[in-house]
Structure formats: C-alpha cells, structure tokens
Protein backbone atom coordinates (compact mmCIF):
# COMPACT_ATOMS: atom_id res chain seq x y z
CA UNK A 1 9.21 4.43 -17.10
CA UNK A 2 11.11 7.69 -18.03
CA UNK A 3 13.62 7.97 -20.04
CA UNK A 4 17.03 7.21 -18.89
CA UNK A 5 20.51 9.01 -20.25
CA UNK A 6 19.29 12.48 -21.06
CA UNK A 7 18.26 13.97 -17.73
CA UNK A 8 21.95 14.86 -16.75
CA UNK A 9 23.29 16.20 -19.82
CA UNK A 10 20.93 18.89 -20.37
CA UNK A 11 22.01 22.56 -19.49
CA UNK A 12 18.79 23.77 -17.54
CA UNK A 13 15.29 21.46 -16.67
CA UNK A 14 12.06 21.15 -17.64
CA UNK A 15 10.55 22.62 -13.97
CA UNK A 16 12.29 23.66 -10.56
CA UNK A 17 10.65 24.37 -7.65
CA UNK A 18 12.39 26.52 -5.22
CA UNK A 19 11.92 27.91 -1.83
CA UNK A 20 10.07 24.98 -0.07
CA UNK A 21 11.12 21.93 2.37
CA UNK A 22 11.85 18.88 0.03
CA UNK A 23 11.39 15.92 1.97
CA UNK A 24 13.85 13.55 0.43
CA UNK A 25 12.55 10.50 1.67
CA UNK A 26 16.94 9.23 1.20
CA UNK A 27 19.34 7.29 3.54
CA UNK A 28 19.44 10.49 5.80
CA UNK A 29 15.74 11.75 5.55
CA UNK A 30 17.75 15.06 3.98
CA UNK A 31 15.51 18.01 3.68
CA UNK A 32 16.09 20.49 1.24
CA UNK A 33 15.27 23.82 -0.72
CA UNK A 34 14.49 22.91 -4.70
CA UNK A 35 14.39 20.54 -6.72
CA UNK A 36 14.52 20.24 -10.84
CA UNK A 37 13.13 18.05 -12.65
CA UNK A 38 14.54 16.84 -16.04
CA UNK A 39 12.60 14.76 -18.82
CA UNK A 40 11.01 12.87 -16.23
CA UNK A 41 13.53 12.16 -13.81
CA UNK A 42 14.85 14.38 -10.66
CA UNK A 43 18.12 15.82 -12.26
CA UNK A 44 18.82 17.76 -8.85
CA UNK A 45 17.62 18.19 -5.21
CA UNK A 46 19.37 21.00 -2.95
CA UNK A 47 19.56 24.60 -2.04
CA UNK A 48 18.14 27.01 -3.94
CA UNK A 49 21.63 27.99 -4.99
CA UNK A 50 22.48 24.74 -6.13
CA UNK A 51 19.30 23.99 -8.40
CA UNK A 52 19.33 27.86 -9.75
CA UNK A 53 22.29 27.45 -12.25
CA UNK A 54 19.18 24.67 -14.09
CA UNK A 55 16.58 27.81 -14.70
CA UNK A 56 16.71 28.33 -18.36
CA UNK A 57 14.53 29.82 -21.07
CA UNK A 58 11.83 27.48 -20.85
CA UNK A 59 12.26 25.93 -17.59
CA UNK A 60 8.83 26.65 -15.63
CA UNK A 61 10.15 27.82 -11.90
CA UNK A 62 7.50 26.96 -9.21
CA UNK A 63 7.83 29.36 -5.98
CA UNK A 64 7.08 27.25 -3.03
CA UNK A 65 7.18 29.60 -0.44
CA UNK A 66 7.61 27.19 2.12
CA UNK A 67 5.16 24.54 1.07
CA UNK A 68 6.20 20.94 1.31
CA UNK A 69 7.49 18.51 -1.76
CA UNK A 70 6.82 14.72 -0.67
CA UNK A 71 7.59 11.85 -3.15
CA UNK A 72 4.56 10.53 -4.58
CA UNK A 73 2.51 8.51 -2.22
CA UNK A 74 2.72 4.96 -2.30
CA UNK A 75 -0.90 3.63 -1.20
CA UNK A 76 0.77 -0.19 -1.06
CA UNK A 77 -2.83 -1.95 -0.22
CA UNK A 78 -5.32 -0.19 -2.09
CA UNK A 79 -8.34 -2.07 -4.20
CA UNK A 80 -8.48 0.06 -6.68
CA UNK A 81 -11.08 -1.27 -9.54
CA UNK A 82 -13.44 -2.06 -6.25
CA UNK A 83 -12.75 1.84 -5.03
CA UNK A 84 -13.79 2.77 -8.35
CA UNK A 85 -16.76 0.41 -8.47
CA UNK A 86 -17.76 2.03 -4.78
CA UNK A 87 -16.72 5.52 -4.32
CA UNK A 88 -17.76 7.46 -2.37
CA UNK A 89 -19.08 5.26 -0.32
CA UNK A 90 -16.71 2.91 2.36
CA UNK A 91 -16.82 -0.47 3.93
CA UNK A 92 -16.18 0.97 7.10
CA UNK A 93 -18.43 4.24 6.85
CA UNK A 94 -21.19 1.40 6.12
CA UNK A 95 -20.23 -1.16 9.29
CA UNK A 96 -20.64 2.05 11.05
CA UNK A 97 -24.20 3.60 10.14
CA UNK A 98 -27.28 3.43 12.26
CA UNK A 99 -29.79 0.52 11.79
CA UNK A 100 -31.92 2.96 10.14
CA UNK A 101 -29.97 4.33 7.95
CA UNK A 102 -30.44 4.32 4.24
CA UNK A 103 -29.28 1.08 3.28
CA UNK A 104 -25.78 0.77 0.73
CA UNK A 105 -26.52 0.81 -2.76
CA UNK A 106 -26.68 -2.24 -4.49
CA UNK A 107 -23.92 -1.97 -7.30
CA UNK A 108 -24.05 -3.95 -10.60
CA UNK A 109 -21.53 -6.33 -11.15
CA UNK A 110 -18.01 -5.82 -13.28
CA UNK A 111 -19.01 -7.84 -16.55
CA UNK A 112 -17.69 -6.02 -19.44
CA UNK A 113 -14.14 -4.53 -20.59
CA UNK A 114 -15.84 -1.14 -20.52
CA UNK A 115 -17.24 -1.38 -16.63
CA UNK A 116 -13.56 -2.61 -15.78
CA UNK A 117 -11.75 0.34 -17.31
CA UNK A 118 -14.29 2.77 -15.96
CA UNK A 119 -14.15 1.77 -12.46
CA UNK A 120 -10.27 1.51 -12.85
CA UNK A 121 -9.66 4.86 -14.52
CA UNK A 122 -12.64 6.33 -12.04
CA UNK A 123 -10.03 5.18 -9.69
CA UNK A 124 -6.66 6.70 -10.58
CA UNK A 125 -9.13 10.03 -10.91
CA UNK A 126 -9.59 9.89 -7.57
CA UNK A 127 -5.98 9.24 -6.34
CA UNK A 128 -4.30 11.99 -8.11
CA UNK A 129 -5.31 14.94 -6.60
CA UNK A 130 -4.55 13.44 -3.30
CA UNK A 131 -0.55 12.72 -4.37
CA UNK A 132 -1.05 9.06 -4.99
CA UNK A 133 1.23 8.17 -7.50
CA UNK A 134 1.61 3.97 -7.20
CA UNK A 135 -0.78 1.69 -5.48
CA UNK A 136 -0.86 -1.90 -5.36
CA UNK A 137 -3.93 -3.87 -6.17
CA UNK A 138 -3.46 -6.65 -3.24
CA UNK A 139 -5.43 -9.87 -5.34
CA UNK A 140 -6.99 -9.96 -8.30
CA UNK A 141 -6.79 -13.57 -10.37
CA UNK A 142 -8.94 -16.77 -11.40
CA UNK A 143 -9.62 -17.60 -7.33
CA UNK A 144 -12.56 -14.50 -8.38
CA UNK A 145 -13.09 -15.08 -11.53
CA UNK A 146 -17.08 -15.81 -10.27
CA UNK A 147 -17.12 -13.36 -7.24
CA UNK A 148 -19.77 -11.21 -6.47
CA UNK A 149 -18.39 -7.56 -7.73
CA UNK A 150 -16.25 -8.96 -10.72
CA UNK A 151 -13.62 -6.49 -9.15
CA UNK A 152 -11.39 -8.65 -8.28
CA UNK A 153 -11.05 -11.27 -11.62
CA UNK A 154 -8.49 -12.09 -13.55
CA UNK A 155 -9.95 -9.86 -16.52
CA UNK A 156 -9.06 -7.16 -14.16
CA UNK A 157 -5.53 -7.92 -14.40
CA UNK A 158 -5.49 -7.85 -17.80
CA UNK A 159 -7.47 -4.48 -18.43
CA UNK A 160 -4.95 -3.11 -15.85
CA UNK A 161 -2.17 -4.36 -18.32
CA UNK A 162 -3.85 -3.02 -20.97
CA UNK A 163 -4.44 0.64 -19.89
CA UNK A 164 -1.12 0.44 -18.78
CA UNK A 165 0.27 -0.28 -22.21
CA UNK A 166 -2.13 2.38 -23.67
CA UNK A 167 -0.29 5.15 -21.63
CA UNK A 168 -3.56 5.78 -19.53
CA UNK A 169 -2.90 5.07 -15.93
CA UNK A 170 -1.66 8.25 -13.67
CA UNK A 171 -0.81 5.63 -11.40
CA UNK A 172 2.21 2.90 -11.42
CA UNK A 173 0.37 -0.22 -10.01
CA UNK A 174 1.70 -3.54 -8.66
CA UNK A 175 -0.55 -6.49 -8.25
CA UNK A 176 -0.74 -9.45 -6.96
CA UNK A 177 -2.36 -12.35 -8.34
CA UNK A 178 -4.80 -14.28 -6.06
CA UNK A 179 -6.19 -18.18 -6.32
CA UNK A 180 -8.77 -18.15 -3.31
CA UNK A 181 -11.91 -16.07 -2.41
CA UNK A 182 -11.56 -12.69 -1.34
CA UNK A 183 -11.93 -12.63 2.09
CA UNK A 184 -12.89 -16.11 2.23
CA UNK A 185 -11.73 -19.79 2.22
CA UNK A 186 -9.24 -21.36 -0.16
CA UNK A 187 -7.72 -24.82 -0.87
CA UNK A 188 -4.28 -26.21 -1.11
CA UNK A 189 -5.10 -27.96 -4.04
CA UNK A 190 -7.07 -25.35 -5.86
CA UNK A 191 -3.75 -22.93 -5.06
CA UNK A 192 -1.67 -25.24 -6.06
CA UNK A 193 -3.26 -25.58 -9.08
CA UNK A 194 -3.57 -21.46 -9.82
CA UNK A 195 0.29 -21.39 -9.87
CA UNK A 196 0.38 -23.94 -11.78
CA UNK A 197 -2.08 -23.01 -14.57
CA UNK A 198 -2.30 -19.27 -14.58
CA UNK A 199 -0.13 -17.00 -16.97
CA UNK A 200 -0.63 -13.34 -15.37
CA UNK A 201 -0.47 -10.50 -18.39
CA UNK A 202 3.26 -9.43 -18.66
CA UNK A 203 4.76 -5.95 -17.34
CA UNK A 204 4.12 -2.85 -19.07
CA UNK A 205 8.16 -1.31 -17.10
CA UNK A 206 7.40 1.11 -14.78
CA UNK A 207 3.83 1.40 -14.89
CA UNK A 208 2.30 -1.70 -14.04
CA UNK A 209 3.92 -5.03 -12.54
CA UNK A 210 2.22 -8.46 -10.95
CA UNK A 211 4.61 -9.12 -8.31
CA UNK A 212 3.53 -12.22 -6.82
CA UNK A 213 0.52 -13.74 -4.87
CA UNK A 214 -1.48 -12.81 -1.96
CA UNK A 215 -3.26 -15.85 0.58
CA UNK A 216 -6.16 -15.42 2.89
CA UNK A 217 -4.86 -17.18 6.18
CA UNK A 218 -7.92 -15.81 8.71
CA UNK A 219 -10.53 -13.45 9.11
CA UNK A 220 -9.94 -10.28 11.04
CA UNK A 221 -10.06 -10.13 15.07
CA UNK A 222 -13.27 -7.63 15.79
CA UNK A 223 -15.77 -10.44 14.11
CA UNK A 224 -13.57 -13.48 15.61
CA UNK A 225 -12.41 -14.88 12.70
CA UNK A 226 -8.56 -14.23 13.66
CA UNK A 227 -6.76 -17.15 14.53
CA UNK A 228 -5.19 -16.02 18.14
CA UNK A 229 -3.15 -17.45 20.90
CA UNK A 230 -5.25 -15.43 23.68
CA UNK A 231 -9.00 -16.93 23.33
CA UNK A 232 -11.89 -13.98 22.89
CA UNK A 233 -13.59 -12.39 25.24
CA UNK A 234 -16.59 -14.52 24.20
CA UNK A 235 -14.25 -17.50 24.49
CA UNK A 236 -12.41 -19.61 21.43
CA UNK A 237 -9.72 -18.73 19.60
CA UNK A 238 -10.81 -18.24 15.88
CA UNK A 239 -9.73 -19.98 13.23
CA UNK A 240 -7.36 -20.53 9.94
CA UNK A 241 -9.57 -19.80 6.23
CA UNK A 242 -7.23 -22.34 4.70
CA UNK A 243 -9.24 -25.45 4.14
CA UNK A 244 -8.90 -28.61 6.34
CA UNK A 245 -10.19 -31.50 8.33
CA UNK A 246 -8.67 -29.10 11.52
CA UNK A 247 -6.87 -26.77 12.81
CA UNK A 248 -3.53 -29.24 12.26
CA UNK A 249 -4.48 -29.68 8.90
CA UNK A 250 -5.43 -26.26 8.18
CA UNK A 251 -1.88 -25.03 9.15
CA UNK A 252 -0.19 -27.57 7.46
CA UNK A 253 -1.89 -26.20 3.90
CA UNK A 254 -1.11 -22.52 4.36
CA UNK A 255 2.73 -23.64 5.25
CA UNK A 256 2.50 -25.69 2.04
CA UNK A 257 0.93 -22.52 0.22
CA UNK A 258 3.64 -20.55 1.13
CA UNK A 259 6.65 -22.90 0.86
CA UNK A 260 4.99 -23.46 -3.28
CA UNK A 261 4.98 -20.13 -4.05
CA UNK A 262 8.22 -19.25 -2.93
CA UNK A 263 9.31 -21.84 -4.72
CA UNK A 264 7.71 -20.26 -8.21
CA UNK A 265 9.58 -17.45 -7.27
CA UNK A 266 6.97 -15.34 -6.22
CA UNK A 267 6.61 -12.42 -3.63
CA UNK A 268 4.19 -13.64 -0.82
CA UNK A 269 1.54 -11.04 1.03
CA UNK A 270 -0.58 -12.94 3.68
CA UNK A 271 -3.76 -11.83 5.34
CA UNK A 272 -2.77 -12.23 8.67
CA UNK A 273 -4.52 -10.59 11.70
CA UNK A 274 -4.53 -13.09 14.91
CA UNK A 275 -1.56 -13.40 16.79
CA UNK A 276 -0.90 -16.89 16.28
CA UNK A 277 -1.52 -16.70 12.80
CA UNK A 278 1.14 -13.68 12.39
CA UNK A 279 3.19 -16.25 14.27
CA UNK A 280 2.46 -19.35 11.99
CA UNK A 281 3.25 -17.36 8.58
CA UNK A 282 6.25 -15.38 9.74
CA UNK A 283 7.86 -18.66 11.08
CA UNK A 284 7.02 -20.13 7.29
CA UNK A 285 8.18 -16.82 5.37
CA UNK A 286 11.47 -16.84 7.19
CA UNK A 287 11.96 -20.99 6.65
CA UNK A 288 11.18 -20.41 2.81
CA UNK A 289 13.20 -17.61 2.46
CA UNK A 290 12.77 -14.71 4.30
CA UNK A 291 12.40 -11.37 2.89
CA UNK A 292 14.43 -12.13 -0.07
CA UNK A 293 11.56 -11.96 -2.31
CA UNK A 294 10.48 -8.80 -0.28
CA UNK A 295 7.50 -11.16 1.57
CA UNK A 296 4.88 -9.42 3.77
CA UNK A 297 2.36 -9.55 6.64
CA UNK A 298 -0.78 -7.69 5.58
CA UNK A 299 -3.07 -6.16 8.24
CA UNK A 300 -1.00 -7.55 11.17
CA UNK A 301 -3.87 -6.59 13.71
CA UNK A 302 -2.15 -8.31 16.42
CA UNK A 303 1.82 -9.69 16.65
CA UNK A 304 3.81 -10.61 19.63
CA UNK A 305 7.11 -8.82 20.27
CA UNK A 306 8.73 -12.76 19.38
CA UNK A 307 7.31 -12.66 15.83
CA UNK A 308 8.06 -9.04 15.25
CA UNK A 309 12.02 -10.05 15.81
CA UNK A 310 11.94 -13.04 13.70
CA UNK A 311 10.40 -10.61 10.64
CA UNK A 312 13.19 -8.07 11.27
CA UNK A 313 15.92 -11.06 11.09
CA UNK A 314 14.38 -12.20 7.87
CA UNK A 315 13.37 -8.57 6.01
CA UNK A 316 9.69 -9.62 6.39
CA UNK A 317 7.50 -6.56 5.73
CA UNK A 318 4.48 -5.57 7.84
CA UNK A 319 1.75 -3.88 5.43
CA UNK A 320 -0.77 -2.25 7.96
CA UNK A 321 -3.74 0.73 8.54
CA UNK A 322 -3.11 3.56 10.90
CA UNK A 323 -6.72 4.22 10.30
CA UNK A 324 -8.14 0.91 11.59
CA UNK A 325 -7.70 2.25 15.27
CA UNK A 326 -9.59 4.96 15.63
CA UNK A 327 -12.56 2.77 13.09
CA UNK A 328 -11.98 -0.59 14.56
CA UNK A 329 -10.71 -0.24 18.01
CA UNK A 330 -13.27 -0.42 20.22
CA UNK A 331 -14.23 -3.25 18.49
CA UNK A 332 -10.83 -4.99 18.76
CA UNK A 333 -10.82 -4.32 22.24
CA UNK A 334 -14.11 -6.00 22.83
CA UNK A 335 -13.32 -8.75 21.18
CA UNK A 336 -9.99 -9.56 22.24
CA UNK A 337 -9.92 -8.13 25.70
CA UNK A 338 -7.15 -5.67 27.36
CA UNK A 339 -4.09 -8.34 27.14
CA UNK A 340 -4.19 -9.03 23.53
CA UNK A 341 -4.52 -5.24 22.67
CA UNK A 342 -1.30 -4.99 23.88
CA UNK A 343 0.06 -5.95 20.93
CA UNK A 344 -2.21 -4.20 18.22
CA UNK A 345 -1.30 -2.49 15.77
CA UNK A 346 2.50 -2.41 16.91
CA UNK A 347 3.78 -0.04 14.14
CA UNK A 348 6.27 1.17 16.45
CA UNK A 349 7.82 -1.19 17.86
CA UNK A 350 7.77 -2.91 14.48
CA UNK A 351 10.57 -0.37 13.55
CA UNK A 352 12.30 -0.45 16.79
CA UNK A 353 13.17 -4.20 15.93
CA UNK A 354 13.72 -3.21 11.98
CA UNK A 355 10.74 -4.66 10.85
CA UNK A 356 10.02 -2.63 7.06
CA UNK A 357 6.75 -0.71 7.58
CA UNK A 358 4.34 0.00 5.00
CA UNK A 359 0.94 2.64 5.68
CA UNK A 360 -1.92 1.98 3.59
CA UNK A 361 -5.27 2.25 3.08
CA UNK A 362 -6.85 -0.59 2.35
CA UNK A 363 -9.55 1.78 0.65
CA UNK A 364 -12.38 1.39 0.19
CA UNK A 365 -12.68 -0.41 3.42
CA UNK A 366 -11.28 2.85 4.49
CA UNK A 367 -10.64 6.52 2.71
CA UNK A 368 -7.76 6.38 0.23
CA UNK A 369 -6.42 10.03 2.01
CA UNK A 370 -3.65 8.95 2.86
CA UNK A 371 -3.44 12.50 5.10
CA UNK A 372 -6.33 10.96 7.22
CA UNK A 373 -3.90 8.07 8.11
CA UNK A 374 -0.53 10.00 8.66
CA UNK A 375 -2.68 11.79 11.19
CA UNK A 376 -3.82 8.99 12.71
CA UNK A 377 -0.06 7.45 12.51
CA UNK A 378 1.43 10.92 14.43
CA UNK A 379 -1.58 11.16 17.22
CA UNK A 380 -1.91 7.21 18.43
CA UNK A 381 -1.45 7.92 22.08
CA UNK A 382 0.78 4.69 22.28
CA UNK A 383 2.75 3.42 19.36
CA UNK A 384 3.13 7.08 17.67
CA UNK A 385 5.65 7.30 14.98
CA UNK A 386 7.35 10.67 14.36
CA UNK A 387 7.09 12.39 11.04
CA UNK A 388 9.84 11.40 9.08
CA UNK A 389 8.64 7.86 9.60
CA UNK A 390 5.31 8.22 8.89
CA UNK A 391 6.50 9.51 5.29
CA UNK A 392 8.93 6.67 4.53
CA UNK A 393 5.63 4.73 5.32
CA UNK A 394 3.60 5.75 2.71
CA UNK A 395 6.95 6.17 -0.03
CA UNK A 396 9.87 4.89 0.61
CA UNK A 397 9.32 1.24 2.29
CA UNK A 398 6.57 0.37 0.25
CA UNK A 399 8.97 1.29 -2.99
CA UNK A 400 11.01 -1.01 -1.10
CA UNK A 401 7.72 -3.86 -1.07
CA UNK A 402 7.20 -3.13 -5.00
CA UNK A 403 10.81 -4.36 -5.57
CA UNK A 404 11.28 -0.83 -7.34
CA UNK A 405 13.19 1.25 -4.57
CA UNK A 406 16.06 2.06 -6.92
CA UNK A 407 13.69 4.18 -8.92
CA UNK A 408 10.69 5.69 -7.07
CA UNK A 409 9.67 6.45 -3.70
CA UNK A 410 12.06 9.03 -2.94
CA UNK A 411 13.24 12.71 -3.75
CA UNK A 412 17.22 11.94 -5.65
CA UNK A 413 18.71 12.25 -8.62
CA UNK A 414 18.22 9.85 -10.99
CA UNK A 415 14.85 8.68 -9.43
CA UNK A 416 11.85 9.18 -11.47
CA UNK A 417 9.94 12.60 -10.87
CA UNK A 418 7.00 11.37 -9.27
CA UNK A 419 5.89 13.45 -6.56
CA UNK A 420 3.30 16.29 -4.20
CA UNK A 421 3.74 19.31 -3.59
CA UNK A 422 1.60 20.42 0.05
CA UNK A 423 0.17 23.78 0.54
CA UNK A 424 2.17 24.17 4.15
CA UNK A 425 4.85 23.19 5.62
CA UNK A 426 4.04 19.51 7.24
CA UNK A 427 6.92 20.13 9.92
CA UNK A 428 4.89 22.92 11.02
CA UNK A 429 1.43 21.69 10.67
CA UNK A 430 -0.50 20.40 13.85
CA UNK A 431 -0.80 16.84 13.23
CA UNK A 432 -4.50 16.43 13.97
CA UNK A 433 -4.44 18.82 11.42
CA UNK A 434 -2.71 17.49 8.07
CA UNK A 435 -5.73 15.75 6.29
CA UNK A 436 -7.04 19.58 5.72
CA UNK A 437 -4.00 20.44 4.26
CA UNK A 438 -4.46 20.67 0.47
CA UNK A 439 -2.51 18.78 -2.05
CA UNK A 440 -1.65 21.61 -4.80
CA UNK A 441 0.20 19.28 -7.29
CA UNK A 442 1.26 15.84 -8.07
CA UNK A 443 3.69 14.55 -10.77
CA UNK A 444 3.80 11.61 -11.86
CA UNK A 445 6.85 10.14 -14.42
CA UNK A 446 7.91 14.00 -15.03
CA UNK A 447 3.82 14.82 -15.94
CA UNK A 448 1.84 17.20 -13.49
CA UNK A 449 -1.62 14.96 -13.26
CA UNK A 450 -3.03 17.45 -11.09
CA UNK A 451 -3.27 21.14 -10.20
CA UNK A 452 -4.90 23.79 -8.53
C-alpha cells in the first residue's frame, strides 16, 4: 500500500486532473470536477477551484474535458492465472460455437513456477488497460493441487504472494483458499481437514490478501445441477456437490462446512445457484454469523424474495454476472421454466432489500470488460439498475467484500489513488453503448499502468 502521512502536508501534488465528472463512488455518490493525487493517495477531490491551489511546478495537470474518472474497477470474481492460461479464448464463447467449429485448443498444464507467473502476469496485462485495478481469485488451494489446468493449486497462491512481494502485480488481489474440486464434489472430512492442515502464504498489505475460503454447494441451473425448490422442466430438482449418502446428508455437510470455517475465522463465498440451495446457505451464513466476516453468495442464479431479506438482515453479500443473461438465459429459461425465472438474477431487488451487490466477471467463463457487463446491468429489461449503482457494483461494494473499503474502491481523500479515467462522459453515453467507450488511463497505488 501507499504511503501514509505525507499526502496532506505537501504544498501542490504529484497529478490533477481537472475539468471532468469524478464519480466519487462516497456515501452520497458526489460527482465532481478534479481531483489530485498525492504520493499515491487522493489528497483532494472537488471543483476545479478547489483542487487548483495543488498545481505546482512539477505537478502534471491532466485536462479532462469532460471525460469520466471512475475508481479502479473491482472485478471481485475473476480467475485470473486460468484467464491468463486461456485468453483470448472464453468458456462461454466455446459452450456457444457451432458443432463444426474448430475445436478449443488443448492447453498444457500449469507445472512450473515460470508457467504460473506467466499466465498470472499475462493476466494483470490484460486487466489494466481496461481499469481493473483489484480482482479476487475466487479458489485456489490443495483441494487442486492435482486438477487438470494446475490453475487453480496451491502453488498458485504462493507465486501470487510472491509477485506480490516482488512489486510486480498492477493489480491488488484477494483470494480465497479452496479444499474441494473446482466445480466439482467435495467432502466434509477432506474440508475439514484443509482448514486444519493448510498454512496459506501471508499478506504482502495492500497488494495481495487470502481472505478466507470458497465451497462448491451445486452445479449451475442451465445443465441441472442446481439444487432448486421448483423441479426442471425435464423434471427433478438437482442436487447438492457436497458429498453424502443423500440429499439429508448432503446438507447436513455443507452446514457443517460453513459453521467450521466461520469458526477459523474465515470469510465464506459459496457457489450457490438453485433456489433452495441460496436458501440452505444463507439460512447457515446468518446462524454462524452473518455478514460479520463480510460472507457471500456467489453466482446466485436464482433466490427467492424470503432469502434475499434474510441476507440483507445479516450483511450477506450477493457476488453475481450481469453478463450471464444475455449468454445463459435462454438456457436458464429452458431449464427451469417461466416460474423459477422469476427470480433470476434479482440484482435489483437484491438492493431494494439492502442486500450488498457485487458485478463481476467470472472471466474467463465470460470477458473480463467489465464495460460489457455495466451494459448489460443498465439495459436488463426487468431488474435494471441505474448508473450510480452499477458503479458501486464493480468498486465500492466489492471494496466492501475485500474487507478493504476504508482504503480503495472509491474517489476521497485519504483513499489510495487507484483509478480510470473514460474517454466520455458515462452520464451521457447510451448505455448499449459503454463497452466501446475507451479506457484512456488507469492508476493504480498513485502509478499510471496504462495510457493512450
């Protein structure tokens, strides 16, 4: 992290941008002129008046001329050593092609330190000219130590640790440690026995953090592998991944799961798509502690109006994809049928009932532009959230998730200067229009990692 102390005694800043709309991201969603930025931190956000008495000799001054200053995105469930290991192709993209199209290519597996670090510095490459300046890495730990890609191992969390302390990430990452299969089954005792026996790398402050762990409870709803109250079209209603003799069973071990690691002291994201298992892990969250911790629902396909109140009574986040419903949709809806989609994908009313809302990716099942999903986020015919939310969305709230909304995710003083600067005013700019608006600059810790 930056510096702390100096920022506000200094008589002019390092760089002030002037002349734009400053999208605070604070208490009030305050918009303003300018901004200055002092060795590394925001010393001052305001009018143009306010932050001109900070020009001085060597101060670079940036004319906006109306463009717009976001703080730095927050992509807060993004794979990023697997998004290096993949770009540019996507999970989805792939789901999608013909039958005879060219089939994906087959990708050699993570082994060595050196594939690691390429595919995680390939990453942060990619993210910085589209004003992603944190991610988190949603499970990576011994549960993949033998997986298929190697990109999701625990060697991964220690290269991350170790790039961090080398000063080369342009991206602050979180991470969270996982003790099952990626997208597959896990066991109670095999869980149990990851918190027990495995000692994550420590934190390198401000740029890289393992916050907790993530569980697998089911599959996702379009392949009927969601566990849901309302059966499938094609009859049945899925299934927990948790191992068990049945379904009683099954739930019983994910409960347990949850109730051990917030008793390690952990923060908790689930993998929860199907109704009743949003249900099942929201009612466990809040019994072993609520959103103390800063505990999550990740995905959230499909949650009842019921659960969505009990998350906003506890501070239980919902992590979720705006982009999964123009990609998945049709699927869901075939699946499920027209009664269950009528809770899909509830961003909206999530925040009506105070639920904390986090936009990501999830790249590279989908793109990591972020723009492509604030679109999506602004247009949904039903369950459209206005613009000032869909920012908090992607910077704010999931500074809020990382535990770390004291010192990122918005535009105040004090705060850390990460941040993009747009090429047009977003207030202006046709929402079915943002993701060709061009990202001209983003900052991370003071540091301008990218610039056209």
């Amino acid at each position: 992290m930056s510096r702390m102390g100096s920022w506000a005694d200094l008589d002019s800043a390092d760089l002030v941008m002037t002349g734009g709309t400053v999208h605070t991201v604070d208490a009030g969603d305050r918009v303003a002129e300018a901004i200055a930025i002092t060795a590394g931190r925001i010393s001052r956000v305001g009018t143009d008046e306010e932050v001109a008495c900070l020009v001085g000799p060597r101060t670079r001054v940036v004319r906006l001329a109306g463009r717009s200053v976001l703080p730095g995105i927050n992509d807060s469930h993004l794979h990023g050593t697997w998004l290096g290991q993949m770009w540019p192709e996507l999970l989805m993209d792939q789901m999608a092609a013909p039958p005879a199209a060219e089939p994906p290519k087959k990708r050699v597996r993570l082994e060595t330190s050196a594939q690691r670090r390429a595919a995680i510095l390939r990453a942060t490459q990619l993210l910085a000219p589209l004003g992603i300046t944190s991610y988190t890495e949603p499970g990576l730990g011994p549960g993949e130590d033998d997986g298929p890609s190697g990109c999701f191992g625990s060697a991964v969390l220690r290269e991350y640790a170790d790039l961090a302390a080398e000063g080369r990430l342009n991206a602050r990452v979180t991470a969270l440690m996982l003790f099952g299969e990626l997208d597959g089954a896990s066991s109670l005792p095999g869980f149990l026995a990851g918190l027990d026996g495995f000692t994550p790398p420590g934190d390198i402050p401000g740029w890289f953090h393992v916050a907790g762990v993530k569980i697998f409870a089911d599959g996702i709803p379009p392949m009927g592998t969601a566990w849901n109250d309302e059966p499938y079209t094609t009859g049945g209603h899925g299934s927990l991944l948790v191992e068990g003799a049945d379904e009683e069973e099954r739930e019983a071990a994910l409960i347990a799961m949850i109730g051990a690691a917030r008793a390690a002291g952990h923060q908790i994201g689930v993998h929860a798509t199907g109704s009743r298992t949003t249900r099942t892990v929201v009612n466990a969250l809040a019994a072993s502690g609520g959103g103390g911790d800063r505990h999550y629902i990740i995905h959230g396909d499909l949650i009842h109006p019921e659960t969505l109140a009990k998350m906003a009574a506890a501070r239980i986040g919902l992590n979720t994809q705006p982009g999964l419903v123009a990609t998945a949709g049709a699927m869901m809806r075939g699946a499920v049928g027209e009664e269950a989609m009528r809770h899909a994908w509830p961003v909206c009313d999530a925040l009506s009932a105070g639920v904390p809302l986090c936009l990501s990716s999830d790249s590279p099942v989908l793109t990591p532009d972020w723009r492509y999903g604030m679109a999506a986020a602004l247009t949904r015919p039903e369950q459209r959230l206005t613009l000032a939310q869909a920012i908090r969305a992607y910077t704010m709230t999931p500074a809020w998730q990382d535990g770390a909304d004291s010192w990122k995710g918005s535009l105040e003083a004090g705060k850390v200067a990460d941040l993009c600067v747009l090429e047009t005013d977003l207030a202006e700019t046709d929402p079915a229009a943002i993701p060709q608006v061009t990202v001209s600059m983003t900052m991370v810790d003071g540091r301008v990692v990218h610039e056209l």
